[in-house]
C-alpha atoms as a PDB file:
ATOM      1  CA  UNK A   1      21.230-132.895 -46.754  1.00  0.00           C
ATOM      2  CA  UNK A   2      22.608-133.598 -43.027  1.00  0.00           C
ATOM      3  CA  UNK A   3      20.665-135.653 -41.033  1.00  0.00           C
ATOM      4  CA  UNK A   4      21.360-135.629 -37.185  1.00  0.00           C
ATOM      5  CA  UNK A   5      20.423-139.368 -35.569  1.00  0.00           C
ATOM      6  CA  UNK A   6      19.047-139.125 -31.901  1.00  0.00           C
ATOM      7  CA  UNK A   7      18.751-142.049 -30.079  1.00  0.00           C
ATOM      8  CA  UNK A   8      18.311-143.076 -26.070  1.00  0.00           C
ATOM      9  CA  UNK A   9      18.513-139.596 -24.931  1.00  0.00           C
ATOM     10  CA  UNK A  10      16.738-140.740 -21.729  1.00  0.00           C
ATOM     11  CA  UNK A  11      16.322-137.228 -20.476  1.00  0.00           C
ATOM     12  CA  UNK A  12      16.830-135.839 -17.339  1.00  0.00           C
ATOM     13  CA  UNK A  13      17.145-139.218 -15.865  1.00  0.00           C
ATOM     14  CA  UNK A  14      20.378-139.923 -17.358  1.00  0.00           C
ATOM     15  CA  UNK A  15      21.629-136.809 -18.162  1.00  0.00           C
ATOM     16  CA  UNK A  16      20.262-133.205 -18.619  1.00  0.00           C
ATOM     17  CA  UNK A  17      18.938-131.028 -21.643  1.00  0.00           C
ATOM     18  CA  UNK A  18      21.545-128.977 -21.223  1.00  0.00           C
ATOM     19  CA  UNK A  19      23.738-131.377 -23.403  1.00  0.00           C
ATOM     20  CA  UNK A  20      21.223-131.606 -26.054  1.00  0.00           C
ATOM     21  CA  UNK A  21      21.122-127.406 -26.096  1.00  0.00           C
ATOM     22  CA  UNK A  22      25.099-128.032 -27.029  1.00  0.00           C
ATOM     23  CA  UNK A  23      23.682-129.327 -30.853  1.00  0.00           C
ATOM     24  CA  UNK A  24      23.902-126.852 -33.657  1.00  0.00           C
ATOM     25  CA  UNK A  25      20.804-128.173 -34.548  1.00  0.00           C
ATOM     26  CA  UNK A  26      20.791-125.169 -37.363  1.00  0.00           C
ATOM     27  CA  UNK A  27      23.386-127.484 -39.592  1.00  0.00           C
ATOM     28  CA  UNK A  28      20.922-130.323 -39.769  1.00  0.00           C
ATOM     29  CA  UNK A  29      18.023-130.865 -41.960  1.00  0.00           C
ATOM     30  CA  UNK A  30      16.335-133.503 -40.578  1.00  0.00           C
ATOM     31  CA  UNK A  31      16.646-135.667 -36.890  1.00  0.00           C
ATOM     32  CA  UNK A  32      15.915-139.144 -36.858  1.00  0.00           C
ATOM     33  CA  UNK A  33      15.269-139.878 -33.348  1.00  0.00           C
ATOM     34  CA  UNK A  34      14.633-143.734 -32.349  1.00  0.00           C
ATOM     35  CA  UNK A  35      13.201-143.245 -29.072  1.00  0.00           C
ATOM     36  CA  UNK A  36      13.407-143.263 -25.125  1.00  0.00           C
ATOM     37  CA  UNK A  37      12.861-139.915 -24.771  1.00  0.00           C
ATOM     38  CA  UNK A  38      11.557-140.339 -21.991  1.00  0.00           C
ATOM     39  CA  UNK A  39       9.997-136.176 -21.750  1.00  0.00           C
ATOM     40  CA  UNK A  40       7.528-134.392 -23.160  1.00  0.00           C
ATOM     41  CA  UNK A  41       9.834-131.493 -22.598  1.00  0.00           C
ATOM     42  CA  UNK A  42      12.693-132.519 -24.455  1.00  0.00           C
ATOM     43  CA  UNK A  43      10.727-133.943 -27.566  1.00  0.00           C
ATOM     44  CA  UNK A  44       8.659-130.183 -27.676  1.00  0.00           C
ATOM     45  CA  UNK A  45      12.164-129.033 -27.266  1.00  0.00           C
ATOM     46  CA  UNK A  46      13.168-130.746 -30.379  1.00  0.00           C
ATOM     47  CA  UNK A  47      10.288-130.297 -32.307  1.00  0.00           C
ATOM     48  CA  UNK A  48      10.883-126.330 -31.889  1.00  0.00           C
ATOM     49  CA  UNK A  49      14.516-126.613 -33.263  1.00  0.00           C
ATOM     50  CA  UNK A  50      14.619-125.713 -37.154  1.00  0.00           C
ATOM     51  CA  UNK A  51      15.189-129.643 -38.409  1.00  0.00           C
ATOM     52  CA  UNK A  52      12.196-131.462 -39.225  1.00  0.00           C
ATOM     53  CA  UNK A  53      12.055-134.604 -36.562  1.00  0.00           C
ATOM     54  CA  UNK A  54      10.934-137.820 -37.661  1.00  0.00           C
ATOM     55  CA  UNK A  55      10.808-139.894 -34.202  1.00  0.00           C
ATOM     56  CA  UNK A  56       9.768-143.023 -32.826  1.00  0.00           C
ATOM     57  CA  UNK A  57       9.000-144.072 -29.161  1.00  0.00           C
ATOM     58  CA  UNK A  58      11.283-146.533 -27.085  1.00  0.00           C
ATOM     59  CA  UNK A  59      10.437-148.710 -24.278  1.00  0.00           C
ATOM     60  CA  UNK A  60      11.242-146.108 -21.704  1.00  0.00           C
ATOM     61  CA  UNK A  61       8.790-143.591 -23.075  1.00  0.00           C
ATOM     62  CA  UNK A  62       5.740-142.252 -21.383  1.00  0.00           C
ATOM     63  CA  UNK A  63       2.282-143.210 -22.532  1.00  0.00           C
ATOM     64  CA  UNK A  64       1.842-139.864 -23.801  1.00  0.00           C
ATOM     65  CA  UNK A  65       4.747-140.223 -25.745  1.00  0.00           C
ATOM     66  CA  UNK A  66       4.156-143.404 -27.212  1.00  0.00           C
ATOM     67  CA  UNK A  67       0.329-142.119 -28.132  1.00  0.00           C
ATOM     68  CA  UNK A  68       2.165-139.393 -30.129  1.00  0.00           C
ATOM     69  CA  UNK A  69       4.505-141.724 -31.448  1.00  0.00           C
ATOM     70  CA  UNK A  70       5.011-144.091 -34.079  1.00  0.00           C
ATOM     71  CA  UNK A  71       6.252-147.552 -33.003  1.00  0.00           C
ATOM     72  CA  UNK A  72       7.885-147.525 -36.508  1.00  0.00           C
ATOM     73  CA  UNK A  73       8.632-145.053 -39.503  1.00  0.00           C
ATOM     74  CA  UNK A  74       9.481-145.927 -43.134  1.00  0.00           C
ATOM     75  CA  UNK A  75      10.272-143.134 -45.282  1.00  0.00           C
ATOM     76  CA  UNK A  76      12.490-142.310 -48.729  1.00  0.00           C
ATOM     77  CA  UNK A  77      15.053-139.447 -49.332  1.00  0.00           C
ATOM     78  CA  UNK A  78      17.431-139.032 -52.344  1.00  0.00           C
ATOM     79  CA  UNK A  79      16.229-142.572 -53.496  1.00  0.00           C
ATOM     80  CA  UNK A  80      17.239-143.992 -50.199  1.00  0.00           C
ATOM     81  CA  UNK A  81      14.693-146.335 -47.852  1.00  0.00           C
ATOM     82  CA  UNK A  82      15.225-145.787 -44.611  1.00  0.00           C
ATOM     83  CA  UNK A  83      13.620-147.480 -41.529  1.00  0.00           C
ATOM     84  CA  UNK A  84      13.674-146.278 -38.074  1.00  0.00           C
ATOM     85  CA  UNK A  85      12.512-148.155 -34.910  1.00  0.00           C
ATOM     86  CA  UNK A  86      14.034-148.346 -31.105  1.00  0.00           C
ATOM     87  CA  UNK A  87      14.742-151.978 -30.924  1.00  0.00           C
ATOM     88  CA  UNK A  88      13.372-153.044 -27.643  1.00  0.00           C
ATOM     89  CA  UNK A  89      10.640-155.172 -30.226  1.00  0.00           C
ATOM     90  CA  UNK A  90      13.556-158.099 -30.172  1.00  0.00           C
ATOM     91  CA  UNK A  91      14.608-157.690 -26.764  1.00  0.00           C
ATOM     92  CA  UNK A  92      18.224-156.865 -27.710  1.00  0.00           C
ATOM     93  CA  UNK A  93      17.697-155.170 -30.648  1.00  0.00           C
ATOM     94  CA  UNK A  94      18.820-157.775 -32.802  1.00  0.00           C
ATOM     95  CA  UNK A  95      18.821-156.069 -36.492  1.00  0.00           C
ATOM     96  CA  UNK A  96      18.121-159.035 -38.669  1.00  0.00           C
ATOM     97  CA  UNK A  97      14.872-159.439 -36.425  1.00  0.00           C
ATOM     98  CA  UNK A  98      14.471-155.979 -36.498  1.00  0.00           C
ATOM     99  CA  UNK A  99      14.107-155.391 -40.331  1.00  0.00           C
ATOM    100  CA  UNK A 100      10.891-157.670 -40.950  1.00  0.00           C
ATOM    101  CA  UNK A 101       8.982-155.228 -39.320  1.00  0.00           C
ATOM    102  CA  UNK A 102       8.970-153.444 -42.059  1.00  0.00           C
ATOM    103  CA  UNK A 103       8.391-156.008 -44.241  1.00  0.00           C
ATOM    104  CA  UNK A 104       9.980-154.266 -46.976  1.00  0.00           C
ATOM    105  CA  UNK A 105      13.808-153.895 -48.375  1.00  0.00           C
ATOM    106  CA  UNK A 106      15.638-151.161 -46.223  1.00  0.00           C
ATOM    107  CA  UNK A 107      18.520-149.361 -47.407  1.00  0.00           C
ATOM    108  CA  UNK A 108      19.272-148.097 -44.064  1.00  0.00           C
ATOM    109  CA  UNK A 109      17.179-149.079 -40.681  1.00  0.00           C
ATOM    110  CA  UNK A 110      18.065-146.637 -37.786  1.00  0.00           C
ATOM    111  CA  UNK A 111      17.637-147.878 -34.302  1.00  0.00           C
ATOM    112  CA  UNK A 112      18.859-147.764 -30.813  1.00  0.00           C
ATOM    113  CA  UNK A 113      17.913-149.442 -26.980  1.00  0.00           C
ATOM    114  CA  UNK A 114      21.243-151.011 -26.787  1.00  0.00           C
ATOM    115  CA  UNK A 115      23.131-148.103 -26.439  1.00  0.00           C
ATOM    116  CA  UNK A 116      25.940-149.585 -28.429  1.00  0.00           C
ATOM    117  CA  UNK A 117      27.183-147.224 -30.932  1.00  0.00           C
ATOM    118  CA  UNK A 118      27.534-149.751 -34.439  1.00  0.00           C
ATOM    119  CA  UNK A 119      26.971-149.468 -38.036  1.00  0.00           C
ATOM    120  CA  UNK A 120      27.157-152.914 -40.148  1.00  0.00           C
ATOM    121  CA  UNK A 121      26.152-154.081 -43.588  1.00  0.00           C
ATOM    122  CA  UNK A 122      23.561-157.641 -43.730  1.00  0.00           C
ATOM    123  CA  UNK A 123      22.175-158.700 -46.769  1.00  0.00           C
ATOM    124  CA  UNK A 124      22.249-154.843 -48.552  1.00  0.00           C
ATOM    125  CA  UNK A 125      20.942-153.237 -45.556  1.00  0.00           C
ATOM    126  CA  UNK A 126      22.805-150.630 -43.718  1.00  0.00           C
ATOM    127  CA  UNK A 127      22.427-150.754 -40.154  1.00  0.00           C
ATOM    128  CA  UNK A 128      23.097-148.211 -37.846  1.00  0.00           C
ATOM    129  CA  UNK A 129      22.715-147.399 -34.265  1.00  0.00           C
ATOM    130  CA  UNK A 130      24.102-143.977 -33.403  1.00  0.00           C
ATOM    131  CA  UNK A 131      24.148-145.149 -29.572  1.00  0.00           C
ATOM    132  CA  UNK A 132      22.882-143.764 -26.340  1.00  0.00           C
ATOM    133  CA  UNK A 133      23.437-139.958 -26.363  1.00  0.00           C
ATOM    134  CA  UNK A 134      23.096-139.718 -22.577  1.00  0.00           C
ATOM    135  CA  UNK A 135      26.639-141.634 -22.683  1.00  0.00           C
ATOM    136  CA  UNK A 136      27.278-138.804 -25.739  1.00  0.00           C
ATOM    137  CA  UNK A 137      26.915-140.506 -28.774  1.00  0.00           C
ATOM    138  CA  UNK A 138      24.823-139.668 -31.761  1.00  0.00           C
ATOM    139  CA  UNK A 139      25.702-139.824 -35.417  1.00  0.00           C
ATOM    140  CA  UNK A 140      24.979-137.936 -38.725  1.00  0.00           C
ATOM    141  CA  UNK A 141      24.349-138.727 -42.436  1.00  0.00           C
ATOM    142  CA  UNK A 142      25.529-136.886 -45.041  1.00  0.00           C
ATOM    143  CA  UNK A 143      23.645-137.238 -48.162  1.00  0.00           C
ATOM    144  CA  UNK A 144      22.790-135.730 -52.116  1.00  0.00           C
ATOM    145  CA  UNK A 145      21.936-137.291 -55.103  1.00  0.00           C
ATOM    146  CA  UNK A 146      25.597-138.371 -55.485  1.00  0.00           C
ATOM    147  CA  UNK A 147      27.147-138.949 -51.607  1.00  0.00           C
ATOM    148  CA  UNK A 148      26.421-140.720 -49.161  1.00  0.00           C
ATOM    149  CA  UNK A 149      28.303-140.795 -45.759  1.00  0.00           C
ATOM    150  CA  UNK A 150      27.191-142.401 -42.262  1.00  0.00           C
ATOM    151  CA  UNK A 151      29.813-141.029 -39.023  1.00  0.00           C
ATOM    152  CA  UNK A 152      29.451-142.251 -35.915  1.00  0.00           C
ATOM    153  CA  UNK A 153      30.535-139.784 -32.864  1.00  0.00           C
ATOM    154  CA  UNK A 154      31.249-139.070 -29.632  1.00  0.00           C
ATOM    155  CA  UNK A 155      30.628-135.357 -27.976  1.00  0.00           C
END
């Protein structure tokens, strides 16, 4: 399984749709997207691309956005726990404030607003933010029942 993750796309403020048409999106299974959005456009765009899209909203989203959006998603692949969530909840996104709202063990929590791409291990949590991909970043993870693989990367 490939998993693309989308974060602070911040569409067509920052920059245009144009360099979100550039994805493959056909070699991904999933998207995690961990908001600001910030279009209704882009996120039907998405959600017509063959992935499935599990997204949150961001601080910069609309309210019709954030109405369709979770704050928050937990969910479990290949015996995996991941979180997602934007961030903006701490101010700074500060990941060990971040992870008790879920109030749960995470094996991975997903999240963005900073823009900074990072990926760090605290306390057997893997925390990633695949950065703001209106300054081009995004990441992937590559995952079966035996691999597992987080890249960080730059168009």
């Amino acid at each position: 399984m490939k998993i693309l993750l989308l974060s602070d796309l911040h569409i067509p403020t920052r920059c245009s749709i144009e360099e979100l048409r550039a994805i493959n999106f056909d070699i991904y299974d999933q998207i995690f997207l961990t908001g600001d959005i910030t279009s209704i456009e882009v996120l039907d765009f998405l959600n017509n691309q063959k992935p499935i899209i599990q997204a949150v909203h961001g601080n910069m989203d609309d309210f019709y956005i954030k109405n369709l959006l979770s704050e928050k998603i937990m969910l479990e692949l290949y015996g995996k726990t991941y979180g997602l969530i934007h961030g903006h909840q701490t101010g700074h996104a500060i990941a060990e404030k971040l992870i008790k709202f879920f109030n749960t063990n995470l094996d991975v929590l997903v999240f963005g607003h900073s823009h900074y791409q990072e990926k760090f291990l605290i306390n057997n949590t893997i925390f990633v933010n695949p950065g703001a991909f209106c300054d081009g970043y995004y990441g992937e993870i590559n995952l079966d029942e035996n691999n597992f693989e987080i890249n960080l990367l730059h168009i």
